[in-house]
C-alpha atoms as a PDB file:
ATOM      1  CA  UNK A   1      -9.832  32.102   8.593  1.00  0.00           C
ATOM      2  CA  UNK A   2     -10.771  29.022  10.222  1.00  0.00           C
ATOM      3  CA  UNK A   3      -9.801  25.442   9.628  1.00  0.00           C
ATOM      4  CA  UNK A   4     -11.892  22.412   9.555  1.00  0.00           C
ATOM      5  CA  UNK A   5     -10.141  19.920  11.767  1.00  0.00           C
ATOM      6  CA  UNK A   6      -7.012  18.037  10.846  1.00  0.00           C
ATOM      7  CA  UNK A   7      -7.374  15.039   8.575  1.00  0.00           C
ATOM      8  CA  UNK A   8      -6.001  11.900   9.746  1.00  0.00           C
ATOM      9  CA  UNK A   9      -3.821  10.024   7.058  1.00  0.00           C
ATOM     10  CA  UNK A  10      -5.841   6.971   5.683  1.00  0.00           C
ATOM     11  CA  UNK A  11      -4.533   4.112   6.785  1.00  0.00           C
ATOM     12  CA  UNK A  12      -4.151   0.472   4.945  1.00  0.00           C
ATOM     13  CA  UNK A  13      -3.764  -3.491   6.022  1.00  0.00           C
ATOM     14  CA  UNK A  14      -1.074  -5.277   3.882  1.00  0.00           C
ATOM     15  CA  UNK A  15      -0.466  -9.027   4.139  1.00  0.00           C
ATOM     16  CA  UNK A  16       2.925  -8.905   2.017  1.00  0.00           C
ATOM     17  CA  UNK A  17       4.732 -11.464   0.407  1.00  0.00           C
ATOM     18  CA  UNK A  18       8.355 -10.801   0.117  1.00  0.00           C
ATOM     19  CA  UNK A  19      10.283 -12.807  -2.346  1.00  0.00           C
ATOM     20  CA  UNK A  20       7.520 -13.566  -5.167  1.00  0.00           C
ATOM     21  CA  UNK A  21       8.434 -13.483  -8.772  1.00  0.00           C
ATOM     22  CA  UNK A  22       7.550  -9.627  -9.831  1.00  0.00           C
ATOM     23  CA  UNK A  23       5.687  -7.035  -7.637  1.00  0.00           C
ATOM     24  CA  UNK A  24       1.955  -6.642  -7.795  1.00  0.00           C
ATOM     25  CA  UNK A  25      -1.398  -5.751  -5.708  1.00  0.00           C
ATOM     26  CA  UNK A  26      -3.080  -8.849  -5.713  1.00  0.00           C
ATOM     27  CA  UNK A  27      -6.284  -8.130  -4.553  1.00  0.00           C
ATOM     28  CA  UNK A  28      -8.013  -8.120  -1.426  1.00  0.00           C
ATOM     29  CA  UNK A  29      -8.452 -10.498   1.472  1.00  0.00           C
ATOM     30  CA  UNK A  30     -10.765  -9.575   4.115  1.00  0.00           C
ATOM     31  CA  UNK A  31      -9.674  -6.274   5.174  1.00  0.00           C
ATOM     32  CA  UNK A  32      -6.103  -6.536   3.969  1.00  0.00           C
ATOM     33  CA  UNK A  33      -4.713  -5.882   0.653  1.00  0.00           C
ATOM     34  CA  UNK A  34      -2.563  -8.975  -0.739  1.00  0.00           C
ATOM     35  CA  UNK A  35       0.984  -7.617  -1.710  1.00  0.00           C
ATOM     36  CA  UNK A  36       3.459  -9.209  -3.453  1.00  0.00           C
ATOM     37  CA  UNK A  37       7.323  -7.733  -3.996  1.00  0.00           C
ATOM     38  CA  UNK A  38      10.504  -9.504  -5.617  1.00  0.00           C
ATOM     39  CA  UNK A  39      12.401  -8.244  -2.477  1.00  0.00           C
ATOM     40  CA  UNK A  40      13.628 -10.273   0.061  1.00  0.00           C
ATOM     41  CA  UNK A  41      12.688  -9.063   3.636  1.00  0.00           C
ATOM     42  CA  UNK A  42      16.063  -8.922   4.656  1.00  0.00           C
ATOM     43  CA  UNK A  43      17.554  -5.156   5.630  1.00  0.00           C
ATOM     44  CA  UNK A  44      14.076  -3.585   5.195  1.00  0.00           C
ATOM     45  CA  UNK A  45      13.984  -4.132   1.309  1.00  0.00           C
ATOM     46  CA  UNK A  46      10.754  -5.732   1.397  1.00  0.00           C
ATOM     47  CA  UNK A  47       9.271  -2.847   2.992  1.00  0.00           C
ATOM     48  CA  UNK A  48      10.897  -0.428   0.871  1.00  0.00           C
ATOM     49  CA  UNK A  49       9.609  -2.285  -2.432  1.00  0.00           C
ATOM     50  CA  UNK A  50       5.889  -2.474  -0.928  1.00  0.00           C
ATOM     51  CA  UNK A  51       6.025   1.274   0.187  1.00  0.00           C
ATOM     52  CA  UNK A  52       7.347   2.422  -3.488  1.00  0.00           C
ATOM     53  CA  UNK A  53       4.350  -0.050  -5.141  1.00  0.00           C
ATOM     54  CA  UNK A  54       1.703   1.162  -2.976  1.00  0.00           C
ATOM     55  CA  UNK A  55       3.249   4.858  -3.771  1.00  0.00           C
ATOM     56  CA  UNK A  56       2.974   4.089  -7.849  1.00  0.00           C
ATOM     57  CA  UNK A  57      -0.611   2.286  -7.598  1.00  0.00           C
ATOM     58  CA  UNK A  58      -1.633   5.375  -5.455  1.00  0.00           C
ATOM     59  CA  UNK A  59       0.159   8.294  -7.971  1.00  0.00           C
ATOM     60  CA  UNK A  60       1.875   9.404  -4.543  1.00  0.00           C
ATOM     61  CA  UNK A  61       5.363   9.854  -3.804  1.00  0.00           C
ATOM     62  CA  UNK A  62       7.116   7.251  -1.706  1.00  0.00           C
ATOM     63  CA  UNK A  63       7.679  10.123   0.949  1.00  0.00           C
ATOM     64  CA  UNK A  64       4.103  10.550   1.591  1.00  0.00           C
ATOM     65  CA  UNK A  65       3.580   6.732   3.367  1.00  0.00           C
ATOM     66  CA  UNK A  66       4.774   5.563   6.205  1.00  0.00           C
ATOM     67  CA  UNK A  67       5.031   1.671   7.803  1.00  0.00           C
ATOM     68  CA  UNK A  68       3.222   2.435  11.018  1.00  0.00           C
ATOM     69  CA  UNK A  69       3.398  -1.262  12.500  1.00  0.00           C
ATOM     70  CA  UNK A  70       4.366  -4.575  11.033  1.00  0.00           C
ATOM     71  CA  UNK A  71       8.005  -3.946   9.881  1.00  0.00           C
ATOM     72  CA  UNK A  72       8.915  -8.127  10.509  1.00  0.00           C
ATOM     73  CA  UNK A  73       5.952  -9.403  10.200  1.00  0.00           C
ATOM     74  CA  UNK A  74       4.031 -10.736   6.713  1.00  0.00           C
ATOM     75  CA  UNK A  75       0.741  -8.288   7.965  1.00  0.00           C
ATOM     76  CA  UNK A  76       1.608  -4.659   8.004  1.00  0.00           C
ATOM     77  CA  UNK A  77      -0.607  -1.415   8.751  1.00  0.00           C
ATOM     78  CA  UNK A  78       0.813   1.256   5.858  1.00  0.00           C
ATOM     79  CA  UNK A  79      -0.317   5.460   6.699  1.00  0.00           C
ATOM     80  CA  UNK A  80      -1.042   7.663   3.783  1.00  0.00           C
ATOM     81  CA  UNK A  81      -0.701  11.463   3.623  1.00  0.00           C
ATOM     82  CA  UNK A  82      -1.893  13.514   1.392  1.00  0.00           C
ATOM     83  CA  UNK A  83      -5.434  11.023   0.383  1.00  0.00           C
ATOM     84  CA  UNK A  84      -8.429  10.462   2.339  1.00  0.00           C
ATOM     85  CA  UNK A  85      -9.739   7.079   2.692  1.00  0.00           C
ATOM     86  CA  UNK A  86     -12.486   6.647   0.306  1.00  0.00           C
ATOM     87  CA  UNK A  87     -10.047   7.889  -2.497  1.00  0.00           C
ATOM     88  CA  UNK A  88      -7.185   5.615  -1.645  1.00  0.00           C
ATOM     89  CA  UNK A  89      -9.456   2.802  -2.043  1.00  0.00           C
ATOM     90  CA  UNK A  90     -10.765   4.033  -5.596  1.00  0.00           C
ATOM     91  CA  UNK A  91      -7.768   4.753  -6.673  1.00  0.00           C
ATOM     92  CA  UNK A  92      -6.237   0.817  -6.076  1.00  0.00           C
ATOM     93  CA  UNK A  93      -9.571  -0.729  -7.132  1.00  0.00           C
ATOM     94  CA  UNK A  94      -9.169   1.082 -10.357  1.00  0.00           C
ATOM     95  CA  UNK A  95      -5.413  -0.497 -10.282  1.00  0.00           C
ATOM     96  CA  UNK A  96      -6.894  -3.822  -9.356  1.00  0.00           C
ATOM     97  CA  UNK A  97      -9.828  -3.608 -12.328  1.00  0.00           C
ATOM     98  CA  UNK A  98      -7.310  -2.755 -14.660  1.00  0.00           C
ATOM     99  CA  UNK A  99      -5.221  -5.795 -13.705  1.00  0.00           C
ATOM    100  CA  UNK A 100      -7.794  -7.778 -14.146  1.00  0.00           C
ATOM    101  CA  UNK A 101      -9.018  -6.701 -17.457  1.00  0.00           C
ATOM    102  CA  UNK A 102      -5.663  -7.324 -18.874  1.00  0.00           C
ATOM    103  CA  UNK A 103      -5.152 -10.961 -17.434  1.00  0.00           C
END
């Protein structure tokens, strides 16, 4: 049987905000997707808290992204498996539409 050829993880711009008063996806900004976590960015826990809020917006496990550059710095490139592109971004514009509707 053949294979088509391998799909590349889809791949995401986050400007984070560590420290903030609750975690959310606050829409977008240019390219990037405006994070916000309760985390501090000390040891990595920012990170971790933006990885396992992506993971939840996206109905993915935590295991399945990966911080590919960015780890000290406010602007971070995040790699999904398992989701191509175009579905990635449906999936957090339907998180971001439903945040809205309830503001």
């Amino acid at each position: 049987m053949l294979k088509g050829p391998p799909r590349r993880p889809a791949r995401i711009v986050i400007h984070l905000t560590p420290r903030a008063g609750r975690d959310a996806l606050d829409g977008w900004d240019g390219e990037a997707l405006r994070v916000r976590v309760a985390a501090p960015p000390a040891d990595g826990r920012a990170n971790d808290a933006l990885l396992r809020l992506l993971a939840g917006a996206l109905g993915l496990a935590p295991s399945r992204l990966r911080l590919v550059s960015g780890a000290t710095s406010r602007r971070k490139l995040v790699e999904v498996e398992g989701i191509e592109a175009e579905e990635m971004l449906r999936r957090l514009e339907a998180v971001l539409l439903g945040r809205s509707r309830r503001a």
